[in-house]
PDB file of N, CA and C in Angstrom:
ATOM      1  N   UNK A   1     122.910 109.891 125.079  1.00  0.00           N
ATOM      2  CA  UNK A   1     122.455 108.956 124.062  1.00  0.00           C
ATOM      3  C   UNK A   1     123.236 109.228 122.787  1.00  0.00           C
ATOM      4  N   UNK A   2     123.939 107.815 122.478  1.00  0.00           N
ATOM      5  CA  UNK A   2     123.981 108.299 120.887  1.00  0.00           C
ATOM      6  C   UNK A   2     123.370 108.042 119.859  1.00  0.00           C
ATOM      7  N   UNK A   3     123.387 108.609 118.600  1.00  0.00           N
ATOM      8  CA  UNK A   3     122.207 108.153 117.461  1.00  0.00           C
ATOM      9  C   UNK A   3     123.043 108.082 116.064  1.00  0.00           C
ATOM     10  N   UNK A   4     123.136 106.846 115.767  1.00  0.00           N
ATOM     11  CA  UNK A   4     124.148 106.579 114.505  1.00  0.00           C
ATOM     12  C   UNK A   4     123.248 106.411 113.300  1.00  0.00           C
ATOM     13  N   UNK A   5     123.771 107.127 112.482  1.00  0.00           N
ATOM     14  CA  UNK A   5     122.975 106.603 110.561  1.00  0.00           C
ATOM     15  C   UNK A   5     123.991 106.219 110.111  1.00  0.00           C
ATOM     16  N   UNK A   6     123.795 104.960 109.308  1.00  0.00           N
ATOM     17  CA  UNK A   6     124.769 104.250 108.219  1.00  0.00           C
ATOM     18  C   UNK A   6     124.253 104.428 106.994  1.00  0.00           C
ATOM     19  N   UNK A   7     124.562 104.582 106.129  1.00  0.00           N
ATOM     20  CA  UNK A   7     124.432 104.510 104.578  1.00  0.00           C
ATOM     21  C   UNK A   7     124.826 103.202 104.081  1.00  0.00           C
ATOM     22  N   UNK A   8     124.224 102.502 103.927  1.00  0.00           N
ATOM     23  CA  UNK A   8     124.132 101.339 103.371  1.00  0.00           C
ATOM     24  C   UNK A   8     123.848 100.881 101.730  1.00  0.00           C
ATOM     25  N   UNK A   9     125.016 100.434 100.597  1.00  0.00           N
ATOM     26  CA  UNK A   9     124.706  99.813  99.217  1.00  0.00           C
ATOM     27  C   UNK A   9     125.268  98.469  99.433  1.00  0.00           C
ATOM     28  N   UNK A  10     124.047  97.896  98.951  1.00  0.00           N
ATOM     29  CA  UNK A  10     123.872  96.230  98.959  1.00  0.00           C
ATOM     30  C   UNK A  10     124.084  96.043  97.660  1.00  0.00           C
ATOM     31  N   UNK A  11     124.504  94.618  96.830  1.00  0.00           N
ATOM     32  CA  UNK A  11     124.631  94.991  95.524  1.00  0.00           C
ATOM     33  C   UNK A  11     123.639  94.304  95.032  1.00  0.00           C
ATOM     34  N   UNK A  12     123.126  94.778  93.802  1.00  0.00           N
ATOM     35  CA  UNK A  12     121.550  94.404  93.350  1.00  0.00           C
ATOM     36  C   UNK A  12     121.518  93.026  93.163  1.00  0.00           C
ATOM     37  N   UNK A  13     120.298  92.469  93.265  1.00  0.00           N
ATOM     38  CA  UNK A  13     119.841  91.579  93.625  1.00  0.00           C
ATOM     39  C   UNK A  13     120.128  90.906  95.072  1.00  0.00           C
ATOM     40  N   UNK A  14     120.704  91.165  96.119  1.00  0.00           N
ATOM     41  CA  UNK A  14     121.394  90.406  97.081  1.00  0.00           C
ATOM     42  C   UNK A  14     120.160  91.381  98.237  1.00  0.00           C
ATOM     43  N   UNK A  15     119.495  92.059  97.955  1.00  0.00           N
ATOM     44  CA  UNK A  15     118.725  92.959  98.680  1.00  0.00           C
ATOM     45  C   UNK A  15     117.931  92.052 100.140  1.00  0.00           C
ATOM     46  N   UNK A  16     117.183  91.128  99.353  1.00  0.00           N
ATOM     47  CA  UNK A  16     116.810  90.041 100.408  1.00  0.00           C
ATOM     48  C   UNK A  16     117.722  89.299 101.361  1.00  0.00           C
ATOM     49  N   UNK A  17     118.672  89.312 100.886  1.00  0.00           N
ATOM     50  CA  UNK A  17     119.564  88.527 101.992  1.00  0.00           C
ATOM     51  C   UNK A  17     119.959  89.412 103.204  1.00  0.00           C
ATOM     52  N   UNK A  18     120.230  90.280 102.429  1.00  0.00           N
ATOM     53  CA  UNK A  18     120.650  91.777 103.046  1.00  0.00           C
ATOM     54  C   UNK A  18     119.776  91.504 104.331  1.00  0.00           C
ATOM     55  N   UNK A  19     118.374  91.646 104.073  1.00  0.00           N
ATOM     56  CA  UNK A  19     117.509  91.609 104.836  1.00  0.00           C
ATOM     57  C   UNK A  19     117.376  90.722 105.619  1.00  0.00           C
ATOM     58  N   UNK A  20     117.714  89.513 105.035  1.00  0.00           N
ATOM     59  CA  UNK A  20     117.352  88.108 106.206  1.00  0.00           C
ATOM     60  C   UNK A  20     118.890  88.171 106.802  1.00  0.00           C
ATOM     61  N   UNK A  21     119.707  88.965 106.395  1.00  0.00           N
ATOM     62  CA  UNK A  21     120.705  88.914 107.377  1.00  0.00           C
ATOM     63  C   UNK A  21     120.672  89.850 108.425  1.00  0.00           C
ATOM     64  N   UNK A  22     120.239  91.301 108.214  1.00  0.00           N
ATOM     65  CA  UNK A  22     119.735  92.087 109.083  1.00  0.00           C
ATOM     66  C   UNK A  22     118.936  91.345 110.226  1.00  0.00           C
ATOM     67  N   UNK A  23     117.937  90.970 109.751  1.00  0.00           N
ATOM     68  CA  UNK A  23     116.732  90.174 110.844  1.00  0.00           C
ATOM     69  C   UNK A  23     117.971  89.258 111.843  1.00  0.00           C
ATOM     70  N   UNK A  24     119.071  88.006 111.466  1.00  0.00           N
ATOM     71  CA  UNK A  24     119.460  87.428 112.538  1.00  0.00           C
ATOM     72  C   UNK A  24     120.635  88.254 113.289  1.00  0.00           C
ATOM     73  N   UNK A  25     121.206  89.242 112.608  1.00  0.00           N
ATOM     74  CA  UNK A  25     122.375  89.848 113.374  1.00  0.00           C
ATOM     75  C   UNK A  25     121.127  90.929 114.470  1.00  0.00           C
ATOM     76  N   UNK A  26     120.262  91.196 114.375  1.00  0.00           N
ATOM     77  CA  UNK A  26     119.743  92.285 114.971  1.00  0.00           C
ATOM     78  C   UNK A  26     119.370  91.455 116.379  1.00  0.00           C
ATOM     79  N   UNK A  27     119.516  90.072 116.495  1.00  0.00           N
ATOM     80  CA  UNK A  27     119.560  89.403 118.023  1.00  0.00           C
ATOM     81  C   UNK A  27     120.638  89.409 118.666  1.00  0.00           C
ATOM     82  N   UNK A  28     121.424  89.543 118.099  1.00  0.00           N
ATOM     83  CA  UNK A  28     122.300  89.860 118.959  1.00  0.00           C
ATOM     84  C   UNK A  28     123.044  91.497 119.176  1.00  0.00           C
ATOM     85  N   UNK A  29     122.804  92.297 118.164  1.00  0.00           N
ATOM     86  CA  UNK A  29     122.668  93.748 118.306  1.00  0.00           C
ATOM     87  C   UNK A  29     121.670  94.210 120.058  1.00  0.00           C
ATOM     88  N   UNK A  30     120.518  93.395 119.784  1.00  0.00           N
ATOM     89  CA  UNK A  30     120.063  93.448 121.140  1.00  0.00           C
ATOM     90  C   UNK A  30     120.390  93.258 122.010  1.00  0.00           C
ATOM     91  N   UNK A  31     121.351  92.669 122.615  1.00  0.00           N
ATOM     92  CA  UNK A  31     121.909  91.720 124.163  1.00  0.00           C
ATOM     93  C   UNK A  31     122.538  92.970 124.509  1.00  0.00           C
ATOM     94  N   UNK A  32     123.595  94.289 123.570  1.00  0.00           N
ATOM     95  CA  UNK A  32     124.081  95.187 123.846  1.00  0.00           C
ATOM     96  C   UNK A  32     123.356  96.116 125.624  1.00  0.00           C
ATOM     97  N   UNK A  33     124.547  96.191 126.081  1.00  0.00           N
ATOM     98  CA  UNK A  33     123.756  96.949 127.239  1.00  0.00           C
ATOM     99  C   UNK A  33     123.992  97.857 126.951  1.00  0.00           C
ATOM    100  N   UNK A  34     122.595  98.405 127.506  1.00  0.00           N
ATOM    101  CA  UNK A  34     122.433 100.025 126.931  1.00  0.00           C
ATOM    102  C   UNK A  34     121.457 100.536 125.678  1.00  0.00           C
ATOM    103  N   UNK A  35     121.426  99.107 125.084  1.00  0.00           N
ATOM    104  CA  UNK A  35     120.592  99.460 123.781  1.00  0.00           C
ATOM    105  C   UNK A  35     119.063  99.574 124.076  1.00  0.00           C
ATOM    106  N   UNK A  36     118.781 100.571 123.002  1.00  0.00           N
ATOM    107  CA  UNK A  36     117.369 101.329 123.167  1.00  0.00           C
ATOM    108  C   UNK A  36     116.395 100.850 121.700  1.00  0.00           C
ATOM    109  N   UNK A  37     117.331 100.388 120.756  1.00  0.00           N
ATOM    110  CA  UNK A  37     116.419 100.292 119.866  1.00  0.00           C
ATOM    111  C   UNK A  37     116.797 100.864 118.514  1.00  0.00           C
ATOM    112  N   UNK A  38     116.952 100.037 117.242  1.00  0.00           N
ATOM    113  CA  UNK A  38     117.345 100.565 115.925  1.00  0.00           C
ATOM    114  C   UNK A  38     115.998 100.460 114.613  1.00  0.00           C
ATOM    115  N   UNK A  39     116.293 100.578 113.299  1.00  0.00           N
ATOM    116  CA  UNK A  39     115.660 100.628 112.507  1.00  0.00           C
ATOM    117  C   UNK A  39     115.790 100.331 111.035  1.00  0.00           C
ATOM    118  N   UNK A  40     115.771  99.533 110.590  1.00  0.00           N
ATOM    119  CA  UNK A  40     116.277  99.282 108.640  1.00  0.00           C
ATOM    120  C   UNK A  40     115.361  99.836 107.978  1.00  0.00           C
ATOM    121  N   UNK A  41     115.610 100.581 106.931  1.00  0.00           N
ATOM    122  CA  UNK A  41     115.100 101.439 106.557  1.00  0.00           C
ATOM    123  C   UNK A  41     115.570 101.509 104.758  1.00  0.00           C
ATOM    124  N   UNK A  42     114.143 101.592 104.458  1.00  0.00           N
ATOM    125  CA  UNK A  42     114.808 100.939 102.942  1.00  0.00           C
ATOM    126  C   UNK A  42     114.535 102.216 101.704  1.00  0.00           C
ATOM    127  N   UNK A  43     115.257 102.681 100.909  1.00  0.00           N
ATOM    128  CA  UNK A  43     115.235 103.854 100.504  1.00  0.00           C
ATOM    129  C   UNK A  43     114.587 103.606  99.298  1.00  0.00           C
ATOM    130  N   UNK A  44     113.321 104.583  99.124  1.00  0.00           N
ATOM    131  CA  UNK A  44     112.375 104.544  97.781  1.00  0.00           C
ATOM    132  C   UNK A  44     112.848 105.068  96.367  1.00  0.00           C
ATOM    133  N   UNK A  45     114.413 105.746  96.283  1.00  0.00           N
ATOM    134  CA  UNK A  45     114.604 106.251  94.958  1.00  0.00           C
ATOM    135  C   UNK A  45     115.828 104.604  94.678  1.00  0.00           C
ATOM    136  N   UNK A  46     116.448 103.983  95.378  1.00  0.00           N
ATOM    137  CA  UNK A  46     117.021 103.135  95.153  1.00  0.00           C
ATOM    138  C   UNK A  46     117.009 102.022  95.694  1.00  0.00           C
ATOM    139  N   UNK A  47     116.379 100.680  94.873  1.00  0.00           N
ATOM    140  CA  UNK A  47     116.153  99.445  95.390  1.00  0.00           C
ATOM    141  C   UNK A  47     117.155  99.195  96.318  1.00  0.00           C
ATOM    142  N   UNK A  48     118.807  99.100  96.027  1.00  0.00           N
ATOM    143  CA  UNK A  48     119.482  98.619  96.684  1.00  0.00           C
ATOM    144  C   UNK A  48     120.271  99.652  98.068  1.00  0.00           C
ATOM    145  N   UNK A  49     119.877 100.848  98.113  1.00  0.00           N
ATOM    146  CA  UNK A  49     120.016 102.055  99.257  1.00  0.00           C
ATOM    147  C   UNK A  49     118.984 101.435 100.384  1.00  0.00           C
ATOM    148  N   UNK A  50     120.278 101.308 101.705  1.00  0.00           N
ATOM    149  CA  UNK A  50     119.488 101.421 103.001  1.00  0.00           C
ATOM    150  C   UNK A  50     119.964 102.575 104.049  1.00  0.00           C
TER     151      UNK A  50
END
């Protein structure tokens, strides 16, 4: 298995899109064979840190 972390800066204000873009690319992140399952993850000292 592998297990990848990205560090992610979005630039402020664009945070939501960020997000509604996450949500439609993550359908097709799924079709991947092999895939087990990921996570967005939104960081509490910086609005725009994922």
């Amino acid at each position: 298995m592998i297990l990848e972390t990205a560090i992610r800066y979005v630039k402020k204000g664009e945070e939501q899109q960020f997000e509604h873009d996450f949500k439609i690319g993550r359908q097709y992140i799924c079709l991947i064979d092999g895939y087990l399952g990921h996570s967005l993850r939104k960081c509490v000292e910086y609005e725009n840190k994922y």
